[in-house]
C-alpha atoms as a PDB file:
ATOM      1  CA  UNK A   1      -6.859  -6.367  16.023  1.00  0.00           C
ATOM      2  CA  UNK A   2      -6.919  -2.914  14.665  1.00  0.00           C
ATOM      3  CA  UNK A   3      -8.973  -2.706  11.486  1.00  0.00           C
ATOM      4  CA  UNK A   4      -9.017   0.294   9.069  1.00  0.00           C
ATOM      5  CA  UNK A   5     -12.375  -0.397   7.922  1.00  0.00           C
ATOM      6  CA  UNK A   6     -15.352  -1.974  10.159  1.00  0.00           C
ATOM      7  CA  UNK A   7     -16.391  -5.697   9.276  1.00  0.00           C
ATOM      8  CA  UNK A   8     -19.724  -4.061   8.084  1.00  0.00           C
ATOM      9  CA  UNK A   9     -17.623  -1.423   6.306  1.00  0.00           C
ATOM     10  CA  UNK A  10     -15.308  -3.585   4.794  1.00  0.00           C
ATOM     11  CA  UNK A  11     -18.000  -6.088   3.525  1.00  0.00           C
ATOM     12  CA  UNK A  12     -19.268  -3.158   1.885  1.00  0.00           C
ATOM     13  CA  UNK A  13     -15.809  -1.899   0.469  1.00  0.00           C
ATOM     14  CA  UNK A  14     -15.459  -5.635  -0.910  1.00  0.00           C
ATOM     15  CA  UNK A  15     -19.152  -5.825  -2.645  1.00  0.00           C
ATOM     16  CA  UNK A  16     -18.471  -2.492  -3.896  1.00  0.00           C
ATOM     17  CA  UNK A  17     -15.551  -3.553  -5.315  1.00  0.00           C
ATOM     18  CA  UNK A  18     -17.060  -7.120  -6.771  1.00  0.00           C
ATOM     19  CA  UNK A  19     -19.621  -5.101  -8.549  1.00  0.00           C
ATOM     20  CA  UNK A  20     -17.499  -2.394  -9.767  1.00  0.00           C
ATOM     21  CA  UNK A  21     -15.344  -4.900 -11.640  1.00  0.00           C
ATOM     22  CA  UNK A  22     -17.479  -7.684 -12.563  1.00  0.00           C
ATOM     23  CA  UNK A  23     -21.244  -5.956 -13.295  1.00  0.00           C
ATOM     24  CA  UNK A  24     -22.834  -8.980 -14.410  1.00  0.00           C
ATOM     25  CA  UNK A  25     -26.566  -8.134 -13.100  1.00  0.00           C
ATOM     26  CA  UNK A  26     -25.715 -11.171 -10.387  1.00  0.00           C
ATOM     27  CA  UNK A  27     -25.527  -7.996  -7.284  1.00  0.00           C
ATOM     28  CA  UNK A  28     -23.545  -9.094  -4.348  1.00  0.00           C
ATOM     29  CA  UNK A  29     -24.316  -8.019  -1.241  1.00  0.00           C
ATOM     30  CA  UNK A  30     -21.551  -9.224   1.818  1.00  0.00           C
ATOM     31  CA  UNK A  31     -23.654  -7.944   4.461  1.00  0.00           C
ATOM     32  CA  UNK A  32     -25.595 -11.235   4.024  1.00  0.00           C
ATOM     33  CA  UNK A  33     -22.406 -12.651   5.010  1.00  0.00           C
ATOM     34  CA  UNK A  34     -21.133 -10.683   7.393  1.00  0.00           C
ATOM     35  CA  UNK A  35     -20.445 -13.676  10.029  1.00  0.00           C
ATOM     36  CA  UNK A  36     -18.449 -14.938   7.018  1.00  0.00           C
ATOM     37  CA  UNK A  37     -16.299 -11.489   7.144  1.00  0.00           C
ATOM     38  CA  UNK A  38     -15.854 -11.230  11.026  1.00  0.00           C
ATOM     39  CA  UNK A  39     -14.437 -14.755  11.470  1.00  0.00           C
ATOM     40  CA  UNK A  40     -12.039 -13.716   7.945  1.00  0.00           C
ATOM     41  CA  UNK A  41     -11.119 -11.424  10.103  1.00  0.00           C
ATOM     42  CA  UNK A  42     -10.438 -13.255  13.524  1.00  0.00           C
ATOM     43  CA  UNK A  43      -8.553 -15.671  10.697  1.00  0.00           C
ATOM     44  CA  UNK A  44      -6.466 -12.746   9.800  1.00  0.00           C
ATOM     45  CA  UNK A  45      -6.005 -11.620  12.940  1.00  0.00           C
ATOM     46  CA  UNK A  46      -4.345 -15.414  13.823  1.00  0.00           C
ATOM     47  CA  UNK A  47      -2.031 -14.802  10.785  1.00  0.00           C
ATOM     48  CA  UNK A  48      -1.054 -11.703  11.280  1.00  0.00           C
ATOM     49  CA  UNK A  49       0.145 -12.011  14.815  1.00  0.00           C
ATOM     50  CA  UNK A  50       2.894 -13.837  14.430  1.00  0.00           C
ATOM     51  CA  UNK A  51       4.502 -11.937  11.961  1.00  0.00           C
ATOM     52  CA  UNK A  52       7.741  -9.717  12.893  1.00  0.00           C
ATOM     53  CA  UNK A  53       7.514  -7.000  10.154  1.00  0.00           C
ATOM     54  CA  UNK A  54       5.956  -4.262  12.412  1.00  0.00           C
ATOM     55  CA  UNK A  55       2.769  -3.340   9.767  1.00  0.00           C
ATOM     56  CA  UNK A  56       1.466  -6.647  10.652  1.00  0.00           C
ATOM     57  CA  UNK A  57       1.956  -7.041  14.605  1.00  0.00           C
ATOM     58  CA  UNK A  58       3.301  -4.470  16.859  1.00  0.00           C
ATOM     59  CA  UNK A  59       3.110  -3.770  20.077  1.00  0.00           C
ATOM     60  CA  UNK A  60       1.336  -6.819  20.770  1.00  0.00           C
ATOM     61  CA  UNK A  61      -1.255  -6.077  18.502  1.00  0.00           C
ATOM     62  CA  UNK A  62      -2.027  -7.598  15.406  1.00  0.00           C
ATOM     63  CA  UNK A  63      -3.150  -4.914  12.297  1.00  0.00           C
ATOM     64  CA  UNK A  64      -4.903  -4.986   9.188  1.00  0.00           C
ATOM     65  CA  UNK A  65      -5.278  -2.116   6.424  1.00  0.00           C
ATOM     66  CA  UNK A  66      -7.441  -2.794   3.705  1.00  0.00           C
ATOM     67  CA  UNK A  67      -5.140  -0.260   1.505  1.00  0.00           C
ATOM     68  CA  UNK A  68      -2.182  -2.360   1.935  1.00  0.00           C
ATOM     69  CA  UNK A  69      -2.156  -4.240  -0.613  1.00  0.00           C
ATOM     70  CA  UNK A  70       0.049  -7.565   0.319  1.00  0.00           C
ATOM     71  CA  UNK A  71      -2.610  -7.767   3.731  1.00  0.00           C
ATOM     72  CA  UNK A  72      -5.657  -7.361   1.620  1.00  0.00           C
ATOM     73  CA  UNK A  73      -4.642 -10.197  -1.018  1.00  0.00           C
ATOM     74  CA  UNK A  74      -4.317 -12.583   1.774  1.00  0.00           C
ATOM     75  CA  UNK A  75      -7.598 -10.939   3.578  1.00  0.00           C
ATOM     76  CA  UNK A  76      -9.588 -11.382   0.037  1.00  0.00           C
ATOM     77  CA  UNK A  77      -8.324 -14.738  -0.087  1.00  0.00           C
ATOM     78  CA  UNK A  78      -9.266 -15.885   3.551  1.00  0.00           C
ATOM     79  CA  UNK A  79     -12.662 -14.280   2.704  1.00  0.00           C
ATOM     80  CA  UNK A  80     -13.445 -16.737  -0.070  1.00  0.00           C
ATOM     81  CA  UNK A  81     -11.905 -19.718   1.476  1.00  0.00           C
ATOM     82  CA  UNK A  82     -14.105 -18.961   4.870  1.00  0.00           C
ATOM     83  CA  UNK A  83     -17.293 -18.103   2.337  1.00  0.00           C
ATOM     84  CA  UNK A  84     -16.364 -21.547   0.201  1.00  0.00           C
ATOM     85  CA  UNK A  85     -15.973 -23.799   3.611  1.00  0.00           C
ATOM     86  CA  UNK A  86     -19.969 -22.074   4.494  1.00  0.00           C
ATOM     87  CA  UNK A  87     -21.199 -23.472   0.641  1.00  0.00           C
ATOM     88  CA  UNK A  88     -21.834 -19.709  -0.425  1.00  0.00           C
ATOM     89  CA  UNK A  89     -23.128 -18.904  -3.718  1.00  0.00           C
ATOM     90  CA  UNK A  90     -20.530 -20.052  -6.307  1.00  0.00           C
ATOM     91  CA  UNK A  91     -20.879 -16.327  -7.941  1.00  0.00           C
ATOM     92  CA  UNK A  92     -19.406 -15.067  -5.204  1.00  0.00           C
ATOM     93  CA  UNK A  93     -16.826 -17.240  -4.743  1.00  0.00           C
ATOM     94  CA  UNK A  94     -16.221 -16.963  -8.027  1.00  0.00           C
ATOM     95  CA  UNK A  95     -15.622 -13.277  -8.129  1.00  0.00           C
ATOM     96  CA  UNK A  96     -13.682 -13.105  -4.764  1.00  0.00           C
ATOM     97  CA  UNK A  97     -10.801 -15.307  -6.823  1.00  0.00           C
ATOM     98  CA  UNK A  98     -11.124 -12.981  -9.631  1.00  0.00           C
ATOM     99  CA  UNK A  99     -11.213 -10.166  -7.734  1.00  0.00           C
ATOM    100  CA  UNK A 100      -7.246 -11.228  -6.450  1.00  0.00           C
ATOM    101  CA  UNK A 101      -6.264 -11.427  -9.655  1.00  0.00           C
ATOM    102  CA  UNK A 102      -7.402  -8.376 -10.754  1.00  0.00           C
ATOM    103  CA  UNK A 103      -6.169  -6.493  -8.074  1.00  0.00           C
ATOM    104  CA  UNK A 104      -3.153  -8.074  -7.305  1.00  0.00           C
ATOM    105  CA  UNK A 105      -2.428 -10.604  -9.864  1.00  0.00           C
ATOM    106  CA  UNK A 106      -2.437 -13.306  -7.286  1.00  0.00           C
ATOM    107  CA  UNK A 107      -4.068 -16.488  -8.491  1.00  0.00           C
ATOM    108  CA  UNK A 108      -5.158 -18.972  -5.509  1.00  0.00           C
ATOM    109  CA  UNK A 109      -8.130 -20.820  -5.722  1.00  0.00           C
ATOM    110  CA  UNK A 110     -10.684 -20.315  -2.631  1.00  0.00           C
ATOM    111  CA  UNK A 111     -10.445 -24.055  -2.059  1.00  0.00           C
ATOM    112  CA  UNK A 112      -7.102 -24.347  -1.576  1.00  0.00           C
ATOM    113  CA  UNK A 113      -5.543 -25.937   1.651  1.00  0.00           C
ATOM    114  CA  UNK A 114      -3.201 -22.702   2.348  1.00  0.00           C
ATOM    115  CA  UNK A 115      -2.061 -23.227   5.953  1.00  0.00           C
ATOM    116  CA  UNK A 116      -3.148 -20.557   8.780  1.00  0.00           C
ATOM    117  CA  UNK A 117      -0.167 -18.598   9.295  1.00  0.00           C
ATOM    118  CA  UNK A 118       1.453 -17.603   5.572  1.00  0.00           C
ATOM    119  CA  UNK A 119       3.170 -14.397   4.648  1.00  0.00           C
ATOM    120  CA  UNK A 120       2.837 -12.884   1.105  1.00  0.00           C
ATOM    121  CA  UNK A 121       5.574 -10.782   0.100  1.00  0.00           C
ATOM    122  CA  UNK A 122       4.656  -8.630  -2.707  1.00  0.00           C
ATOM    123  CA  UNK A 123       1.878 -10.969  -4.947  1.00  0.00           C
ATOM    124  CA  UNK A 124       2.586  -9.486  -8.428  1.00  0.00           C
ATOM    125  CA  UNK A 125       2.460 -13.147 -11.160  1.00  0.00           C
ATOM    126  CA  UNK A 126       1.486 -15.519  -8.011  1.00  0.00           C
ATOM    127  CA  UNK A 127       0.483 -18.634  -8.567  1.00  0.00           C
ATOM    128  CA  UNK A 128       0.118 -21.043  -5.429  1.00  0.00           C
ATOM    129  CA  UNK A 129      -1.835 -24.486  -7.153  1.00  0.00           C
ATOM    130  CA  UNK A 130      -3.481 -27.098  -4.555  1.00  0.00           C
ATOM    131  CA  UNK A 131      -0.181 -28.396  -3.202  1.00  0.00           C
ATOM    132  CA  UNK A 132       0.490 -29.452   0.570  1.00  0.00           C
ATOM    133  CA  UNK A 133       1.212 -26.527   2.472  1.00  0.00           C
ATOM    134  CA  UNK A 134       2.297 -25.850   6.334  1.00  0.00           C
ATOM    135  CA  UNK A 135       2.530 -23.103   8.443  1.00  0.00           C
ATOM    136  CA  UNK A 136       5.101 -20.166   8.278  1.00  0.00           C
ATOM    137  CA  UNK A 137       5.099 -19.877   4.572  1.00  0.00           C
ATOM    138  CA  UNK A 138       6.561 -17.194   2.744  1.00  0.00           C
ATOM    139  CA  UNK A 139       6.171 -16.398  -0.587  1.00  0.00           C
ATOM    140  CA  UNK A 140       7.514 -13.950  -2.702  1.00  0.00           C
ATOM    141  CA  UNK A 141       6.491 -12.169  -6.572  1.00  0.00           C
ATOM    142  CA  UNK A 142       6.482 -14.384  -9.051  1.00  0.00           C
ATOM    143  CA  UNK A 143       6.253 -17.785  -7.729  1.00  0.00           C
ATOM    144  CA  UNK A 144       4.382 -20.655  -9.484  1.00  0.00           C
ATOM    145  CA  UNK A 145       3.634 -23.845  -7.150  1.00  0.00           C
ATOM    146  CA  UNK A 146       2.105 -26.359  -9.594  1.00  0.00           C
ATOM    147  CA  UNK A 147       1.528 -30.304 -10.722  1.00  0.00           C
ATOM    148  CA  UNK A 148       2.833 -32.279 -13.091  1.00  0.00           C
ATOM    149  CA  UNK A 149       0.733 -35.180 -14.342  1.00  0.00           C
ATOM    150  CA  UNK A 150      -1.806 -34.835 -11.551  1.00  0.00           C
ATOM    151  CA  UNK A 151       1.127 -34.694  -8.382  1.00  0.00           C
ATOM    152  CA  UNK A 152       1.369 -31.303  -7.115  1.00  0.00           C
ATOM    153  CA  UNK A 153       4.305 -30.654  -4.514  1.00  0.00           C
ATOM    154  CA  UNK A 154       4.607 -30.896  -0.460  1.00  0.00           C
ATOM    155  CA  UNK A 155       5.824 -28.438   1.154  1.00  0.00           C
ATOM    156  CA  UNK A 156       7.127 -28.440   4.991  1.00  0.00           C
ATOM    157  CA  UNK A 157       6.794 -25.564   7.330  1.00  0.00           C
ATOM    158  CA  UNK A 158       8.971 -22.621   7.542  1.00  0.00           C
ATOM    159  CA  UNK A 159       9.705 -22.469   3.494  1.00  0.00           C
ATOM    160  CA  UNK A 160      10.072 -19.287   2.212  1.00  0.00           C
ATOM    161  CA  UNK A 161      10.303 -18.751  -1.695  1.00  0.00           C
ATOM    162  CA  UNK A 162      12.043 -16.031  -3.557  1.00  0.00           C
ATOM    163  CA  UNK A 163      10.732 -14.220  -5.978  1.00  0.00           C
ATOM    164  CA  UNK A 164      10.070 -16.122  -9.153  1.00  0.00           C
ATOM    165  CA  UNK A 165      10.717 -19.713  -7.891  1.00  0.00           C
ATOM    166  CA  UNK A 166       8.924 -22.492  -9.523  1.00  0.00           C
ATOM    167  CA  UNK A 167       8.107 -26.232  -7.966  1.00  0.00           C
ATOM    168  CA  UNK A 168       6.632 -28.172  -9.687  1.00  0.00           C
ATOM    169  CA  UNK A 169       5.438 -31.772  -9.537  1.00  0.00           C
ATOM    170  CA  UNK A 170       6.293 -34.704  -7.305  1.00  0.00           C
ATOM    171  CA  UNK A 171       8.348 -32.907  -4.447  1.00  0.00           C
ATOM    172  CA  UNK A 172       8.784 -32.991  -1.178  1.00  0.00           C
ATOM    173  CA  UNK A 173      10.157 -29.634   0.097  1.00  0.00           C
ATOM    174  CA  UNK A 174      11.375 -29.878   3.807  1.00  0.00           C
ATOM    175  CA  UNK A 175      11.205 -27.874   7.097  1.00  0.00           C
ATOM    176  CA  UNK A 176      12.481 -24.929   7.121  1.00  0.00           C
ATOM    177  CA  UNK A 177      13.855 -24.824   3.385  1.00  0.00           C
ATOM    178  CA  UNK A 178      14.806 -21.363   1.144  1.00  0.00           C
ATOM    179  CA  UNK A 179      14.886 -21.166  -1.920  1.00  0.00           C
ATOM    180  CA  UNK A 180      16.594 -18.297  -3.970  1.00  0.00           C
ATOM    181  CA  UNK A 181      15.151 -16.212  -6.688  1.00  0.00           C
ATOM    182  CA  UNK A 182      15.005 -17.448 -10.309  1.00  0.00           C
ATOM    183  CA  UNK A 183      14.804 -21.070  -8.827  1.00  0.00           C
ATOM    184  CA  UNK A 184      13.192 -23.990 -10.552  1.00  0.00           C
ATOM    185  CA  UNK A 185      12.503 -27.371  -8.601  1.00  0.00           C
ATOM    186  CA  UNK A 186      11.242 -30.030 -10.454  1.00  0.00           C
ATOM    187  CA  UNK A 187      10.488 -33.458  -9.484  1.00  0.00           C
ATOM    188  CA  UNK A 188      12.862 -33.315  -6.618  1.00  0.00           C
ATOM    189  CA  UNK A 189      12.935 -33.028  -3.166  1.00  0.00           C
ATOM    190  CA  UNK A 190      14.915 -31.167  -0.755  1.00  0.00           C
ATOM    191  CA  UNK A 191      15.615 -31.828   2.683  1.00  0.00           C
ATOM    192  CA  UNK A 192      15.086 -29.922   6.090  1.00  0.00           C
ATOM    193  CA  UNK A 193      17.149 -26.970   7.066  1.00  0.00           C
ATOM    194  CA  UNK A 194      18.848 -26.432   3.536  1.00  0.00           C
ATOM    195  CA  UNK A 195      19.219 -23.308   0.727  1.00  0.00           C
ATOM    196  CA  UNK A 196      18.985 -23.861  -2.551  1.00  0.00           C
ATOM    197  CA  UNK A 197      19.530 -21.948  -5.567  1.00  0.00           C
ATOM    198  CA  UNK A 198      20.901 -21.250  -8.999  1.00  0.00           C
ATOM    199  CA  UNK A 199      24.323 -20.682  -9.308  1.00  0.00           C
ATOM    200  CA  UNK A 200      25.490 -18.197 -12.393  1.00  0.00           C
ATOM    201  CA  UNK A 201      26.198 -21.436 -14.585  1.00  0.00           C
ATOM    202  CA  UNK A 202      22.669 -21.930 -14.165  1.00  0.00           C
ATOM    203  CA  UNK A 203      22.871 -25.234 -11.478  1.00  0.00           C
ATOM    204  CA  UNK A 204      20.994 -26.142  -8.778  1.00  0.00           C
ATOM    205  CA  UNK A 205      23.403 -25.245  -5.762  1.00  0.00           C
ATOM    206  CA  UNK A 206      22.427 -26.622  -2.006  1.00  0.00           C
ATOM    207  CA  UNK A 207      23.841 -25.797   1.309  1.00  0.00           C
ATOM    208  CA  UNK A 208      22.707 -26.959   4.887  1.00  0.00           C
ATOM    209  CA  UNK A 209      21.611 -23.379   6.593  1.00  0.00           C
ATOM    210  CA  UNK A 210      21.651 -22.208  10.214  1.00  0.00           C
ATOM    211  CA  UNK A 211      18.584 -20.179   9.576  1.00  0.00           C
ATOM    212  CA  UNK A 212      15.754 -20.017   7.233  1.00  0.00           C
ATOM    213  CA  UNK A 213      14.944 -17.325   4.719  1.00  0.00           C
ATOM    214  CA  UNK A 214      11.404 -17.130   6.225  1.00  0.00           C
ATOM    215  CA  UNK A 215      12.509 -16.997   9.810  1.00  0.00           C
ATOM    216  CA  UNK A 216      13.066 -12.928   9.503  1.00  0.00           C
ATOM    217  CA  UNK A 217       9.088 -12.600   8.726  1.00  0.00           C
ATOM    218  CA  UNK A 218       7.995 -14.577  11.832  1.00  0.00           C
ATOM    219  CA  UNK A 219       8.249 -13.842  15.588  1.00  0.00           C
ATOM    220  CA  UNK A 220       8.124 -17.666  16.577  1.00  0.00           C
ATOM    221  CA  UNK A 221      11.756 -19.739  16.489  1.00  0.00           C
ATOM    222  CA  UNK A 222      10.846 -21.759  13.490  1.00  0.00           C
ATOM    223  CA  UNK A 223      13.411 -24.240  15.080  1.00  0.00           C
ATOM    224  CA  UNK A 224      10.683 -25.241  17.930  1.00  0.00           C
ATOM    225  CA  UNK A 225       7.302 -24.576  16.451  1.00  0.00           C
ATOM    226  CA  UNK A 226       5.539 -28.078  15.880  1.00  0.00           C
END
């Protein structure tokens, strides 16, 4: 994968950053982990490559820029999920969450089960609770995945969400699902292959689709992948 910083480099970048913003005497130094930051990145790298928009694999090579800031969300929160599966220091797990929602006002806990290939498009007022997630997720500004009473939602592969969706609760979101922008799910689920959203009288509108929403950001048929 082309990098723009090093893994030593970027572990740098990152505790520069952690101390910058949060200079609570407790100094964190991600050199000690820099196996941690090399297999973020080989986790990255697995992401990224099966994405079709072109700043993320092209060519047949897979590429991450720490300056962009939609790959470095998901690279900051890879970092603290692969740090948090190792049992590092809660400090710096800590921070690495905060860190995401300082930067990018992305809120996603480090132990969340977000699946290995995901795609965040724009992360401005994200926030993705401990749901059931799959591969080839897409997720768009705004969007709030959350419980209600203790149930948080399940969501098949392939679902793409527009920006500012909301589900919430007991539901059971299909394969392969899209839902549009300024959509609120609640305690319902929706089955495979289908688009929902909000008509302008303000009801929940479905329709069986050919193709999903988040097919365009993948370059896998999301009809085949298991």
């Amino acid at each position: 994968m082309m990098t723009s910083l090093s893994p030593s480099n970027l572990a740098d970048y990152v505790s520069n950053q952690l101390n910058c913003f949060f200079p609570d005497g407790r100094t964190m130094r991600l050199q000690e982990q820099i196996a941690a930051v090399s297999l973020t990145l080989e986790r990255v790298e697995f992401c990224f490559k099966h994405s079709a928009v072109k700043r993320y694999f092209n060519d047949g090579q897979a590429s991450f820029n720490h300056l962009f800031s939609d790959q470095y969300a998901a690279f900051v929160w890879f970092l603290g999920n692969t740090l948090w599966q190792a049992n590092a220091p809660q400090p710096l797990l800590d921070k690495l969450f905060y860190l995401n929602k300082t930067l990018h006002a992305f809120e996603c806990m480090y132990d969340t089960q977000m699946p290995a290939i995901f795609f965040l498009s724009h992360t401005v007022g994200t926030v993705l609770g401990k749901a059931t997630y799959a591969d080839f997720l897409v997720v768009s500004q705004g969007c709030t995945v959350g419980t209600h009473r203790n149930v948080y939602p399940v969501l098949g592969k392939g679902v793409g969400l527009g920006a500012r969706v909301s589900i919430i609760g007991d539901c059971k979101i299909g394969d392969r699902v899209s839902i549009g922008s300024d959509t609120a799910i609640f305690q319902q689920d929706i089955g495979d292959d289908t688009t929902v959203y909000t008509s302008r009288e303000g009801q929940l509108t479905f329709r069986a689709a050919a193709e999903s929403y988040a097919q365009k950001f993948f370059n896998v048929n999301l009809q085949t992948v298991n």
